[in-house]
PDB file of N, CA and C in Angstrom:
ATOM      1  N   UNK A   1      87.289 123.704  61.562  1.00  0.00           N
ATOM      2  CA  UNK A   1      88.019 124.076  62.756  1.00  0.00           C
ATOM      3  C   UNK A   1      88.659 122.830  63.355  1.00  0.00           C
ATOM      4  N   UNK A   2      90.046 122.837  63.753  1.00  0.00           N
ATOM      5  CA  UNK A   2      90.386 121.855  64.140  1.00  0.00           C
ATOM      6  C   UNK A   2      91.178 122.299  65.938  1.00  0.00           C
ATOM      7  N   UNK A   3      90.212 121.213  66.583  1.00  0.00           N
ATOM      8  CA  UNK A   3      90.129 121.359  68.000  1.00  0.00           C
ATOM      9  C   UNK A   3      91.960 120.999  68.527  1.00  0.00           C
ATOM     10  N   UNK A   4      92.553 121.181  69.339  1.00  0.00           N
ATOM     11  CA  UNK A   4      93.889 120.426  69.683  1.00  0.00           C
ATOM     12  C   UNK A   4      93.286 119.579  70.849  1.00  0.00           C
ATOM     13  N   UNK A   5      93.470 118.257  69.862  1.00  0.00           N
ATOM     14  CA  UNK A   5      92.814 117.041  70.593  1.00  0.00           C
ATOM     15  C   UNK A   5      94.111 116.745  71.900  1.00  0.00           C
ATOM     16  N   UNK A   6      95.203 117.514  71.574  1.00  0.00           N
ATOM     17  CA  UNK A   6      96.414 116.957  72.893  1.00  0.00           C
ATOM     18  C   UNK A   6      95.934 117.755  73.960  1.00  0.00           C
ATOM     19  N   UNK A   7      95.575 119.210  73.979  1.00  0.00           N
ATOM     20  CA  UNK A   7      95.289 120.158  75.460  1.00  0.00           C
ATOM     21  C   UNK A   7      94.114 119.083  76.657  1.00  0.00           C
ATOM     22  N   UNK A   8      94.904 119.155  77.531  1.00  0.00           N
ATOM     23  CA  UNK A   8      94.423 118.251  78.773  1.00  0.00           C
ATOM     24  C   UNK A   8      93.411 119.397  79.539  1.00  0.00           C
ATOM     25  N   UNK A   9      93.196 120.663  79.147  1.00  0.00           N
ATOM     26  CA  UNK A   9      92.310 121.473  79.842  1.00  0.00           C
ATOM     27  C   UNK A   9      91.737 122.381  78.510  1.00  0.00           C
ATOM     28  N   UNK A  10      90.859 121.647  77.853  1.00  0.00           N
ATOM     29  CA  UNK A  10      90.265 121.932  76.555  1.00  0.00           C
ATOM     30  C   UNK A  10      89.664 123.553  77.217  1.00  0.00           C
ATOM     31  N   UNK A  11      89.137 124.684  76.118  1.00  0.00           N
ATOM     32  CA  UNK A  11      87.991 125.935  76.832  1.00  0.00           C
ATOM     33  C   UNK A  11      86.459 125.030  76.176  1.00  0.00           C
ATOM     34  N   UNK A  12      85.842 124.676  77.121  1.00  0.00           N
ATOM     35  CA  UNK A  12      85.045 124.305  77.402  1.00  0.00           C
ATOM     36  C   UNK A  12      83.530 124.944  76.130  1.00  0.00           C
ATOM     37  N   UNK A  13      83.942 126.018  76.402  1.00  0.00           N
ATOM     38  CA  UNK A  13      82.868 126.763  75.451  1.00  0.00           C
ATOM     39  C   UNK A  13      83.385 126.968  74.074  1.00  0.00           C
ATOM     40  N   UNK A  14      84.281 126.673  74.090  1.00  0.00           N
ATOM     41  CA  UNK A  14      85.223 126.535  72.032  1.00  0.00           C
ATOM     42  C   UNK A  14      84.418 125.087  71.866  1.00  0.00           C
ATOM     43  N   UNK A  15      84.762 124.182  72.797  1.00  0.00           N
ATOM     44  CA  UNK A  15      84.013 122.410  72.347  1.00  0.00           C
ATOM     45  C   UNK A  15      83.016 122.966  72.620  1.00  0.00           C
ATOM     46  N   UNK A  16      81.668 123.356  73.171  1.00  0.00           N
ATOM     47  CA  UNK A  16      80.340 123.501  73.171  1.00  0.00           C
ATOM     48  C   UNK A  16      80.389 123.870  72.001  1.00  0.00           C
ATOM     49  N   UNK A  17      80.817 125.014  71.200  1.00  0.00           N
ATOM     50  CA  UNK A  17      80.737 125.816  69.791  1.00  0.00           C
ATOM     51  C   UNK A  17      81.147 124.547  68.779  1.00  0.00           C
ATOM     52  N   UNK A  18      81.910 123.669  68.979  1.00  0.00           N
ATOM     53  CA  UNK A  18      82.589 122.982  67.878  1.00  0.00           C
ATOM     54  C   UNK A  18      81.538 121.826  67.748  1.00  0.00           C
ATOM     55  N   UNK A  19      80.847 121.641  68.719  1.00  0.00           N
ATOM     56  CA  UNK A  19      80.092 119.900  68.672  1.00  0.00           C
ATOM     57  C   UNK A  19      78.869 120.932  68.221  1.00  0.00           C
ATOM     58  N   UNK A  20      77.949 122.026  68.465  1.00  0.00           N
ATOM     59  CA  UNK A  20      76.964 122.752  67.839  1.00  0.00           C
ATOM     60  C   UNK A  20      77.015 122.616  66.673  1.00  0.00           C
ATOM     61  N   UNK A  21      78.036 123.118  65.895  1.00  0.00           N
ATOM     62  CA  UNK A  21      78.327 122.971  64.680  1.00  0.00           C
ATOM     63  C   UNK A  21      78.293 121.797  63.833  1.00  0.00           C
ATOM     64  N   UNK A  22      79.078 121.116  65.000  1.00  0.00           N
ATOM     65  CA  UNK A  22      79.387 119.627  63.776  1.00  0.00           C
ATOM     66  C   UNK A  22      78.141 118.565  63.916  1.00  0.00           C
ATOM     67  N   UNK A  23      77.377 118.780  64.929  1.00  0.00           N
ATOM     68  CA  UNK A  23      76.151 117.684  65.165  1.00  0.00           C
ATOM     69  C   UNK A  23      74.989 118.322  65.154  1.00  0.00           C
ATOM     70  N   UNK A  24      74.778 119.554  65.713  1.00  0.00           N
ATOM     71  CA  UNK A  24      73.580 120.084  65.958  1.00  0.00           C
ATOM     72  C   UNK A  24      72.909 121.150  64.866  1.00  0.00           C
ATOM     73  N   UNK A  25      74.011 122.197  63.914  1.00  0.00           N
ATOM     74  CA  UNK A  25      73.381 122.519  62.823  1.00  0.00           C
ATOM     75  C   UNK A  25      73.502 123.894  63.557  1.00  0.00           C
ATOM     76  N   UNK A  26      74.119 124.193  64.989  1.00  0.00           N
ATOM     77  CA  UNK A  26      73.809 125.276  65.651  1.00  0.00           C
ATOM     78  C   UNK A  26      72.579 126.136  65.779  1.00  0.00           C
ATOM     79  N   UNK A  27      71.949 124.944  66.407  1.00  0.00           N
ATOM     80  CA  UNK A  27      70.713 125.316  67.041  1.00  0.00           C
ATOM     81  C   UNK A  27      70.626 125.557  68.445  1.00  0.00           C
ATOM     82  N   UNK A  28      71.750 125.154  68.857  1.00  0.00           N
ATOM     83  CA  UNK A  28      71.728 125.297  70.739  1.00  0.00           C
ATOM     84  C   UNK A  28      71.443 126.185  71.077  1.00  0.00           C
ATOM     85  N   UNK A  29      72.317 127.220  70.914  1.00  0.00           N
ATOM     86  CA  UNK A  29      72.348 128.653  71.618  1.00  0.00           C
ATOM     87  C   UNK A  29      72.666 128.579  72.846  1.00  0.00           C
ATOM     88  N   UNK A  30      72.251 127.715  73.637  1.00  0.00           N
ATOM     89  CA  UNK A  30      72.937 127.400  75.293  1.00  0.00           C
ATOM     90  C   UNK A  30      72.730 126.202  75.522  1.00  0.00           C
ATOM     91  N   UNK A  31      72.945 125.930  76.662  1.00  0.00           N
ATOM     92  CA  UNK A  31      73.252 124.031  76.906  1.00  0.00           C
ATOM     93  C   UNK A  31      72.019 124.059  76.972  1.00  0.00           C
ATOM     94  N   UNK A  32      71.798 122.539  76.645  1.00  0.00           N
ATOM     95  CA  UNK A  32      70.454 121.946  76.168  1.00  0.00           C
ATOM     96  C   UNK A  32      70.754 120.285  76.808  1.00  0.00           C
ATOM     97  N   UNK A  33      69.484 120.168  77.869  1.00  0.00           N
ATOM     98  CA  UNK A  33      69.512 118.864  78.230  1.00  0.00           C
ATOM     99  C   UNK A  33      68.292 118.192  78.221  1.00  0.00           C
ATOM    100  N   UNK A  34      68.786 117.094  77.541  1.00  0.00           N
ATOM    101  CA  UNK A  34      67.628 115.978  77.234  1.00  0.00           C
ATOM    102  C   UNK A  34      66.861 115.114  77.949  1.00  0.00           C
ATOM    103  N   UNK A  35      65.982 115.054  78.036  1.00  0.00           N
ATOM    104  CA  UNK A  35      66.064 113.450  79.189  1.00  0.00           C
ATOM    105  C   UNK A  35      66.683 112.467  77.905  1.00  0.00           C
ATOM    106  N   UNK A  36      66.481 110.882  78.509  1.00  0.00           N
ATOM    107  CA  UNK A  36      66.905 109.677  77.957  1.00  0.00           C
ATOM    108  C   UNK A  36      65.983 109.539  76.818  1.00  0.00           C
ATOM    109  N   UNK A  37      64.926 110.017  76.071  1.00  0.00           N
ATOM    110  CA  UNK A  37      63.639 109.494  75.467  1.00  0.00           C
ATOM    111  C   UNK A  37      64.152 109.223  74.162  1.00  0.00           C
ATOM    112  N   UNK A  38      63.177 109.346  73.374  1.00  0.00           N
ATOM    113  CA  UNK A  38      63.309 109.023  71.729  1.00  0.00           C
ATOM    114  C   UNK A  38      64.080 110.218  71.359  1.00  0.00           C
ATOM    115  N   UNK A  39      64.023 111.149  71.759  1.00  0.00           N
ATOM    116  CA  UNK A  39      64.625 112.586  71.137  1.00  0.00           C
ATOM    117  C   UNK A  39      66.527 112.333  71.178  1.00  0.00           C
ATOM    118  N   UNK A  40      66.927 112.427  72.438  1.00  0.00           N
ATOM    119  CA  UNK A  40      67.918 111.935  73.040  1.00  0.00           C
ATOM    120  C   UNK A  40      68.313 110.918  72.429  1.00  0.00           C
ATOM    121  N   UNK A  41      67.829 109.577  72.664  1.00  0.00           N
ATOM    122  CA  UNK A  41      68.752 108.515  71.895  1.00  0.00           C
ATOM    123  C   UNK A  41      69.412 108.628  70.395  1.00  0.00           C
ATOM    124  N   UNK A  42      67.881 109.123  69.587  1.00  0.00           N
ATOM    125  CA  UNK A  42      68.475 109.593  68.171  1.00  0.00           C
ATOM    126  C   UNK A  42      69.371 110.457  68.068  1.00  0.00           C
ATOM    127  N   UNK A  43      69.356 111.241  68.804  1.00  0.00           N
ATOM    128  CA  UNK A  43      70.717 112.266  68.869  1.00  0.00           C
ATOM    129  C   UNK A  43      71.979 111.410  69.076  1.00  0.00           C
ATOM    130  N   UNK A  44      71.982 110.259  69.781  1.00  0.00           N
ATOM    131  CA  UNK A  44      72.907 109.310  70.641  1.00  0.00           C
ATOM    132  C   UNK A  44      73.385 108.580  69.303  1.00  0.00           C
ATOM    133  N   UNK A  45      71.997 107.939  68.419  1.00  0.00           N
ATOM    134  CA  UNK A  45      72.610 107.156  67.454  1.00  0.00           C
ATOM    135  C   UNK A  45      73.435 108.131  66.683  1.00  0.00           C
ATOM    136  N   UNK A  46      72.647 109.418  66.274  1.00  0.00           N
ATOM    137  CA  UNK A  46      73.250 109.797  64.937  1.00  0.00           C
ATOM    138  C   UNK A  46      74.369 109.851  65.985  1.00  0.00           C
ATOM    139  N   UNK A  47      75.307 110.645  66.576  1.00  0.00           N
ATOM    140  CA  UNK A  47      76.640 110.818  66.818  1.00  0.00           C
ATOM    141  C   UNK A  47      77.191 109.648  67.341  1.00  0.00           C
ATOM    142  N   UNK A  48      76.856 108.600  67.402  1.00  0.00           N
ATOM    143  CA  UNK A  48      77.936 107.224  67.700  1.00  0.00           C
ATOM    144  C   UNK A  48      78.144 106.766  66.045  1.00  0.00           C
ATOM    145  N   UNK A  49      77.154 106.863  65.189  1.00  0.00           N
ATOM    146  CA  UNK A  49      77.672 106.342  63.811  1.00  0.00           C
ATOM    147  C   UNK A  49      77.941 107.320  63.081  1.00  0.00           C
ATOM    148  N   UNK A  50      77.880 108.412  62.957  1.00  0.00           N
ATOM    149  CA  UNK A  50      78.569 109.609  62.393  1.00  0.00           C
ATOM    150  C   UNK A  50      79.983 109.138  61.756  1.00  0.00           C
ATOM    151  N   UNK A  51      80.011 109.657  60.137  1.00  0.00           N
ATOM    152  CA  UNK A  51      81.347 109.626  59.400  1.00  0.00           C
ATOM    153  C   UNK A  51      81.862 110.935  59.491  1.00  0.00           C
ATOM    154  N   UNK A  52      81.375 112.111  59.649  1.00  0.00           N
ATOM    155  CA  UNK A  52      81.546 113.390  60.033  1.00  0.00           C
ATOM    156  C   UNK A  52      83.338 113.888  59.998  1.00  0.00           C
ATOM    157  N   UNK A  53      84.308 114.131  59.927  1.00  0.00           N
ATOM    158  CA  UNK A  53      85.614 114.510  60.470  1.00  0.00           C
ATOM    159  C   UNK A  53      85.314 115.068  61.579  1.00  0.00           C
ATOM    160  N   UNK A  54      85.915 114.543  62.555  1.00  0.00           N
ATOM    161  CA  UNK A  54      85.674 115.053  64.241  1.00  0.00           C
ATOM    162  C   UNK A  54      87.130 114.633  65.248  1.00  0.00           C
ATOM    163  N   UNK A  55      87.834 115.946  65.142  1.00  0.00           N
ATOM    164  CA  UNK A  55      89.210 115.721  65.419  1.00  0.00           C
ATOM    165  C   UNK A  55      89.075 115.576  66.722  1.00  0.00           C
ATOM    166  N   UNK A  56      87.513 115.605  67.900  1.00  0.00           N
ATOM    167  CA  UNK A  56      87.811 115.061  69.195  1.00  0.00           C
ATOM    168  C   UNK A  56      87.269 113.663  68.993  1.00  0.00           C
ATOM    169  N   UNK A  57      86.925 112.916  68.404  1.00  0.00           N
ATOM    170  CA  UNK A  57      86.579 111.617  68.472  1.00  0.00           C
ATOM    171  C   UNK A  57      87.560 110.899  68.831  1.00  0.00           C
ATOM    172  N   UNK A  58      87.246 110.567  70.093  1.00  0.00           N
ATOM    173  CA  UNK A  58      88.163 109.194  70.625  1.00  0.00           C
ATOM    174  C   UNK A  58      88.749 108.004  69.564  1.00  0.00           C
ATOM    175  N   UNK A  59      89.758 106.978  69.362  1.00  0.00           N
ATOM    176  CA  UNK A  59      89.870 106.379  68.521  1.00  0.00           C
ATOM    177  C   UNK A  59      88.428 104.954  68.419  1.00  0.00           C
ATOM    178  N   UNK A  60      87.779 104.729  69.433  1.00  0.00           N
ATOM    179  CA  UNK A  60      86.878 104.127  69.617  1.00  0.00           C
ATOM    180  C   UNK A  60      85.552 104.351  69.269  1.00  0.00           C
ATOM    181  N   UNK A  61      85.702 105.692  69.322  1.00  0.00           N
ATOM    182  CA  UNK A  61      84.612 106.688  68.998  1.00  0.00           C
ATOM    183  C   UNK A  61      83.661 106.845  70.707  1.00  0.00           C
ATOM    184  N   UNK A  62      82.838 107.519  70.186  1.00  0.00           N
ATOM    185  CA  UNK A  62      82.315 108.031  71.535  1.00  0.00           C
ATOM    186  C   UNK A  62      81.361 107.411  72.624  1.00  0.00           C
ATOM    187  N   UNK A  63      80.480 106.310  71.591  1.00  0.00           N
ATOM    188  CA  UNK A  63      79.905 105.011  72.577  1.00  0.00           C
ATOM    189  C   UNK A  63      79.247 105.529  73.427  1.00  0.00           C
ATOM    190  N   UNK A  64      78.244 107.021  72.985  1.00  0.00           N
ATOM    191  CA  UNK A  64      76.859 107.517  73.906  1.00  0.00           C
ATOM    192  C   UNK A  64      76.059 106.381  74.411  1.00  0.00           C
ATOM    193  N   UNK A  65      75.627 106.778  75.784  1.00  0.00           N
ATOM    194  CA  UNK A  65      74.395 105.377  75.752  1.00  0.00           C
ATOM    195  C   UNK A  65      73.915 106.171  76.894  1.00  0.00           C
ATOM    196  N   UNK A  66      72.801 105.243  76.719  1.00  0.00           N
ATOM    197  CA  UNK A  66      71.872 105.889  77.693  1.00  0.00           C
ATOM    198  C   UNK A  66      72.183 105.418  79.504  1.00  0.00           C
ATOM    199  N   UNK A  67      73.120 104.402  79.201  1.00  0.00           N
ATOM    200  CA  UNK A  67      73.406 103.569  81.051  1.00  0.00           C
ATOM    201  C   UNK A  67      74.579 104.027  81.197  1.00  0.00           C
ATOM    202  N   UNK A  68      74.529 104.700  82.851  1.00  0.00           N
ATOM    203  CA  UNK A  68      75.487 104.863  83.578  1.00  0.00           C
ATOM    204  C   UNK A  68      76.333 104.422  84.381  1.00  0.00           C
ATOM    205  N   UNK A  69      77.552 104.324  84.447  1.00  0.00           N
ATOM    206  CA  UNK A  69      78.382 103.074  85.621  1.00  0.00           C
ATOM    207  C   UNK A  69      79.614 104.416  86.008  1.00  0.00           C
ATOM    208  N   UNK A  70      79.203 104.449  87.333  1.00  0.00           N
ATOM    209  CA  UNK A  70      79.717 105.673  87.868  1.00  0.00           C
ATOM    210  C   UNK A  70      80.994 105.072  88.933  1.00  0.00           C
ATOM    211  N   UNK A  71      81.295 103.451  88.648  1.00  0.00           N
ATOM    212  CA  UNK A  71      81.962 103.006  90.027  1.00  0.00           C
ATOM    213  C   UNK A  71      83.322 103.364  89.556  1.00  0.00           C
ATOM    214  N   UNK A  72      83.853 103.448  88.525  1.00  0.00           N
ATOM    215  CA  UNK A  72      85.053 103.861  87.840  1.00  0.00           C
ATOM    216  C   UNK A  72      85.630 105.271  88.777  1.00  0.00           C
ATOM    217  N   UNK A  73      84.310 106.132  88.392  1.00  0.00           N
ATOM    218  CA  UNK A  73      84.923 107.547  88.925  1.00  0.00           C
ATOM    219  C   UNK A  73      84.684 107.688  90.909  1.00  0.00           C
ATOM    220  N   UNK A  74      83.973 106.718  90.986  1.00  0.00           N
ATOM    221  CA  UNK A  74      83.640 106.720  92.819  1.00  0.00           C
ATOM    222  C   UNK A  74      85.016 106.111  93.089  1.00  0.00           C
ATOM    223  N   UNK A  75      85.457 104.980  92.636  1.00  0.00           N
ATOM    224  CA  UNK A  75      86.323 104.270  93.260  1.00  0.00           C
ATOM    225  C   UNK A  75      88.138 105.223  93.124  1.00  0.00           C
ATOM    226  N   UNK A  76      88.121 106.207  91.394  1.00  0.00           N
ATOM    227  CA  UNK A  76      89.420 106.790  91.609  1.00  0.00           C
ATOM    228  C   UNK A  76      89.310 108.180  92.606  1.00  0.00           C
ATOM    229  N   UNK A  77      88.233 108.187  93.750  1.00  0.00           N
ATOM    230  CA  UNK A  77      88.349 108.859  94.865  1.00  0.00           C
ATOM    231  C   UNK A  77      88.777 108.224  96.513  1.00  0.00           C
ATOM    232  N   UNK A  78      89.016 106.959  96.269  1.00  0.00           N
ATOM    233  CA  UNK A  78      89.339 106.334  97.337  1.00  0.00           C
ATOM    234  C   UNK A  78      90.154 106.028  97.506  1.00  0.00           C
ATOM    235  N   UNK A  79      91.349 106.529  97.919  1.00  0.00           N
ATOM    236  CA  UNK A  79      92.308 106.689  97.549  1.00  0.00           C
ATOM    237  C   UNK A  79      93.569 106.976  98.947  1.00  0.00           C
ATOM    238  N   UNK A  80      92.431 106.526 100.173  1.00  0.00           N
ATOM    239  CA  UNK A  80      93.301 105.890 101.213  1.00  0.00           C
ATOM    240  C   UNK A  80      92.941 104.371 101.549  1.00  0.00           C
ATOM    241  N   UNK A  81      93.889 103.586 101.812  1.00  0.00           N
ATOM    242  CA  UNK A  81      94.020 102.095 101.844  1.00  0.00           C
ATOM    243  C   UNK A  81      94.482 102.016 103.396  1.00  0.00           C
ATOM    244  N   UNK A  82      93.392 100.652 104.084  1.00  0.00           N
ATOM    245  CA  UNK A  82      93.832  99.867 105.080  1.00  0.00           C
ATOM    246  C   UNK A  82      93.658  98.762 104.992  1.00  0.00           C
ATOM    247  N   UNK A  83      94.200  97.561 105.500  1.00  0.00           N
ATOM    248  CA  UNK A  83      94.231  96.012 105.477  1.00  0.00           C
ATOM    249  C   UNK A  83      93.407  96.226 107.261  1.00  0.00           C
ATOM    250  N   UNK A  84      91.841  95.431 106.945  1.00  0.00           N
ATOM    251  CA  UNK A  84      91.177  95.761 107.817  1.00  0.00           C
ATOM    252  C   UNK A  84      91.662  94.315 109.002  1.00  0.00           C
ATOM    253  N   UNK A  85      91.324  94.292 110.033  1.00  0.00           N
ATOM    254  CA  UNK A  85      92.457  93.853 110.896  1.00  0.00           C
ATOM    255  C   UNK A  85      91.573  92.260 111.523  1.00  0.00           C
ATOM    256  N   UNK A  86      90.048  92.859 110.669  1.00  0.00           N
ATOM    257  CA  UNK A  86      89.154  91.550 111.110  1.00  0.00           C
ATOM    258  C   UNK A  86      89.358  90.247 109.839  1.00  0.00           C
ATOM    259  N   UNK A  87      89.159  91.243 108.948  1.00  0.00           N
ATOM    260  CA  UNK A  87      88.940  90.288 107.743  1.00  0.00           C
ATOM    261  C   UNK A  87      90.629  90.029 106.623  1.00  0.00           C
ATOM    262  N   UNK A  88      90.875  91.290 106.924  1.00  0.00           N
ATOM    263  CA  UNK A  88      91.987  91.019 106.294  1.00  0.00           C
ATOM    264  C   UNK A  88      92.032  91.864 104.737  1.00  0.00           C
ATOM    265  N   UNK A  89      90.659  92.000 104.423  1.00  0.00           N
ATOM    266  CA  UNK A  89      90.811  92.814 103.070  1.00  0.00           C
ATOM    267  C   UNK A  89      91.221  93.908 102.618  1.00  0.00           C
ATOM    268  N   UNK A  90      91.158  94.487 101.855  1.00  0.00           N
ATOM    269  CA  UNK A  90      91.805  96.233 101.460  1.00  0.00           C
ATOM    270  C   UNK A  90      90.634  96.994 101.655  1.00  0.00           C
ATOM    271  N   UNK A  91      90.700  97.907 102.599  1.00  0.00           N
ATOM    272  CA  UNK A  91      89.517  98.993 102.293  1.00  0.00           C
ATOM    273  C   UNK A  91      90.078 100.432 101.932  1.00  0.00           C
ATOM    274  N   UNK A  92      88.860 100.876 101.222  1.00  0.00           N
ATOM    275  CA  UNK A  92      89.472 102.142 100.039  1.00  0.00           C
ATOM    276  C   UNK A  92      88.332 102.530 100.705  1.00  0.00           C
ATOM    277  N   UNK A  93      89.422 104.072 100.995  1.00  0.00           N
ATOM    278  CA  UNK A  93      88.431 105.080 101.442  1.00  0.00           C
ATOM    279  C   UNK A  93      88.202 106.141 100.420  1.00  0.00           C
ATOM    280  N   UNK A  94      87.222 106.840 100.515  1.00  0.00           N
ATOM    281  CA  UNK A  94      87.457 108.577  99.751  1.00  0.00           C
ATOM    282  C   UNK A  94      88.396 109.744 100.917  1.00  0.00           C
ATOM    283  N   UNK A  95      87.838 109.585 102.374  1.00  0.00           N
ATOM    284  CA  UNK A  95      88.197 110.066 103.061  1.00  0.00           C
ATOM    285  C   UNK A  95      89.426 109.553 104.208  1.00  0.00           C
ATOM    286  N   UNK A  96      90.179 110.006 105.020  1.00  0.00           N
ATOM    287  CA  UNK A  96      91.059 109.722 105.558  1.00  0.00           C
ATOM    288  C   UNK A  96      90.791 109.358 106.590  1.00  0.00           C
ATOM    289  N   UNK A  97      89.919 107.999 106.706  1.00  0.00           N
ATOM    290  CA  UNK A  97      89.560 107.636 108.353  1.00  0.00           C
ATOM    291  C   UNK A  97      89.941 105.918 108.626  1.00  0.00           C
ATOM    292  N   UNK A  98      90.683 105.071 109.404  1.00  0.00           N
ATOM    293  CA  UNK A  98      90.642 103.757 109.550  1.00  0.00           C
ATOM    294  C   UNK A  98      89.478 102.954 109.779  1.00  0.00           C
ATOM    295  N   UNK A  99      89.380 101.840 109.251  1.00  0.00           N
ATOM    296  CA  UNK A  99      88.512 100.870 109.595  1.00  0.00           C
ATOM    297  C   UNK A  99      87.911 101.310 111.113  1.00  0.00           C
ATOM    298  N   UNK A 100      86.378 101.065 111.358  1.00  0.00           N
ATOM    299  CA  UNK A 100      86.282 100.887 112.775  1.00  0.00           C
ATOM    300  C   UNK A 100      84.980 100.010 112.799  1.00  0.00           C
ATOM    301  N   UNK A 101      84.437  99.420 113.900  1.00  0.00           N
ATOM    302  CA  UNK A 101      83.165  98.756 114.158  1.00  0.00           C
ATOM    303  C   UNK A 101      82.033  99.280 113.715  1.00  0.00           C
ATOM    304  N   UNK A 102      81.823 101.104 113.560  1.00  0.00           N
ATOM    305  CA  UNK A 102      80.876 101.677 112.834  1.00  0.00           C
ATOM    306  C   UNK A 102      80.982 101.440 111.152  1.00  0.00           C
ATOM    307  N   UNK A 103      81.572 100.321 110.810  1.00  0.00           N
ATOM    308  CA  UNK A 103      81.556 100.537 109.327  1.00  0.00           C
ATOM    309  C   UNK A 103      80.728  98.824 109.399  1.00  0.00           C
ATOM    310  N   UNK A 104      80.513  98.324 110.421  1.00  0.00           N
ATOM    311  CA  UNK A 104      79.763  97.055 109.966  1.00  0.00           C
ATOM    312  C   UNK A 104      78.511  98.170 109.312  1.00  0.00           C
ATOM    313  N   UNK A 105      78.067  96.834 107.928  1.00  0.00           N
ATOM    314  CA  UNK A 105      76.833  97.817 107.404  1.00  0.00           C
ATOM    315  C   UNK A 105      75.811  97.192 108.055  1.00  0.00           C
ATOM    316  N   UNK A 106      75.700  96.295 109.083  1.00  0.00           N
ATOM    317  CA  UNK A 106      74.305  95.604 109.764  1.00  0.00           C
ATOM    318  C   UNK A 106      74.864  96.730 110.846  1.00  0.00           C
ATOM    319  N   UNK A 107      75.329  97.152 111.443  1.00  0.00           N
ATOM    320  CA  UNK A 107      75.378  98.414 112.614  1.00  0.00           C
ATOM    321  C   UNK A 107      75.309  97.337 113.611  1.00  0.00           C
ATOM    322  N   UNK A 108      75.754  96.149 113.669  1.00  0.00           N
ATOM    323  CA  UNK A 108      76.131  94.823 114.694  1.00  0.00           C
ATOM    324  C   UNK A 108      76.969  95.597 116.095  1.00  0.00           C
ATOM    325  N   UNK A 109      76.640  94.958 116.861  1.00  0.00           N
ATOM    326  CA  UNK A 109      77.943  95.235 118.267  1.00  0.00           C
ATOM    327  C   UNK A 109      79.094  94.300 117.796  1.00  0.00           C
ATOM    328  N   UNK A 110      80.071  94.649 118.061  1.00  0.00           N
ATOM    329  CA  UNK A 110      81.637  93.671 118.681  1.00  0.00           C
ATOM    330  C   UNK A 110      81.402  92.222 118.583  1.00  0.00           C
ATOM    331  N   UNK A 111      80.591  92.027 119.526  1.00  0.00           N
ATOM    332  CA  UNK A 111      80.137  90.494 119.779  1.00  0.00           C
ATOM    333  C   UNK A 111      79.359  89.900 118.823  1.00  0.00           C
ATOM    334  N   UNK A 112      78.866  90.399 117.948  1.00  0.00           N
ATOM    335  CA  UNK A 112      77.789  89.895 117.057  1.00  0.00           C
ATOM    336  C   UNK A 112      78.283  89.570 115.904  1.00  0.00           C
ATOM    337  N   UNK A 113      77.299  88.346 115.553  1.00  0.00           N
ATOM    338  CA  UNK A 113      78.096  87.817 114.299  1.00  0.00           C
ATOM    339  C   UNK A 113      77.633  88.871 112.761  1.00  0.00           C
ATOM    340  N   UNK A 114      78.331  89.008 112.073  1.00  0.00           N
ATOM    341  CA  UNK A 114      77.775  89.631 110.725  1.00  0.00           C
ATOM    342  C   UNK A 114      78.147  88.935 109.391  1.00  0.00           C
ATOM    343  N   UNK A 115      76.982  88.530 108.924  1.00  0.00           N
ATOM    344  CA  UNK A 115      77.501  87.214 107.623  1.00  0.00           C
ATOM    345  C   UNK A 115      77.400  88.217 105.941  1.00  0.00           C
ATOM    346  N   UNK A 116      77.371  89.416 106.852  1.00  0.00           N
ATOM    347  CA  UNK A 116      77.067  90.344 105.254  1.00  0.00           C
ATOM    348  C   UNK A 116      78.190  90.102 104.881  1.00  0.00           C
ATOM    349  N   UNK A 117      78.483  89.758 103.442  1.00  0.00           N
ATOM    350  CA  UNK A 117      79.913  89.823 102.129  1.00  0.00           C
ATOM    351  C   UNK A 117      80.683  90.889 102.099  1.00  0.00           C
ATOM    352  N   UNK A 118      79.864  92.429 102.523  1.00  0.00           N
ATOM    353  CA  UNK A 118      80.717  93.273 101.900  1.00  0.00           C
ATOM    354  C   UNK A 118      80.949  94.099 103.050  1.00  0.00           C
ATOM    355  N   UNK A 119      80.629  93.487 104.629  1.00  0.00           N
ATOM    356  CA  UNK A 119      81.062  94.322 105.500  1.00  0.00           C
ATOM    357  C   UNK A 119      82.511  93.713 105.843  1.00  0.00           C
ATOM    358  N   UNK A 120      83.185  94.864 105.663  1.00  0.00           N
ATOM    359  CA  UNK A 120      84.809  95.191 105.833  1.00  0.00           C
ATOM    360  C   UNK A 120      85.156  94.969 107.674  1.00  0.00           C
ATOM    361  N   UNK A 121      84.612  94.648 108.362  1.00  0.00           N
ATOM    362  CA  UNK A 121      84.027  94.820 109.974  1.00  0.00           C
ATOM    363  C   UNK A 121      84.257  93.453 110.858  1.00  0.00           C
ATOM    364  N   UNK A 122      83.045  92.944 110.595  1.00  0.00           N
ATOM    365  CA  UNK A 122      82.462  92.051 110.826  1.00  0.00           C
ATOM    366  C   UNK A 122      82.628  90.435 110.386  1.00  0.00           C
ATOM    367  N   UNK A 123      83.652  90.249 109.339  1.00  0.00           N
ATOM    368  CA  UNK A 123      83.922  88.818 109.081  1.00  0.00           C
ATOM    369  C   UNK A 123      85.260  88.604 109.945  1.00  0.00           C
TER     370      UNK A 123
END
């Protein structure tokens, strides 16, 4: 079966059916979740080194792992910008609100000094 690796809104349950097949031997029957353990990873190795024909394999291939870095998808939600008026830096919001004194992360007054790095506020 060959998936159309171009459709930007794949049916979701055709790829559940197609990766059953090509990795699992179609044993699923319904979604099946692993924790991280020995079971899981081996599943992880066999399909990162897999010679298999797999017309969704990325050209990189798929690079399962067990660690997550979620700042990629947090950060393409922030997606309103202000030049904060203390410090001068860019702040990225998710939501549509300006810089204000409630964003020092020490919760400092006005007058108070704040030597935290990553308060947007307070330098």
């Amino acid at each position: 079966m060959e998936v159309d690796v171009l459709d930007q809104h794949p049916d979701i349950h055709e790829l559940f059916c197609y990766y059953n097949a090509l990795y699992f031997e179609d044993i699923l029957g319904a979604c099946l979740v692993t924790s991280h353990g020995n079971e899981f990873q081996n599943l992880m190795k066999k399909i990162n080194c897999s010679t298999v024909v797999d017309y969704q394999r990325p050209p990189a291939g798929y690079g399962i792992t067990i660690y997550h870095n979620l700042f990629d998808e947090v950060d393409s939600y922030r997606v309103h910008h202000w030049m904060c008026n203390n410090c001068g830096d860019l702040v990225k919001r998710a939501m549509n609100r300006e810089p204000s004194p409630n964003d020092c992360v020490q919760r400092l007054k006005e007058d108070q000094v704040c030597n935290n790095p990553s308060c947007h506020w307070h330098r």
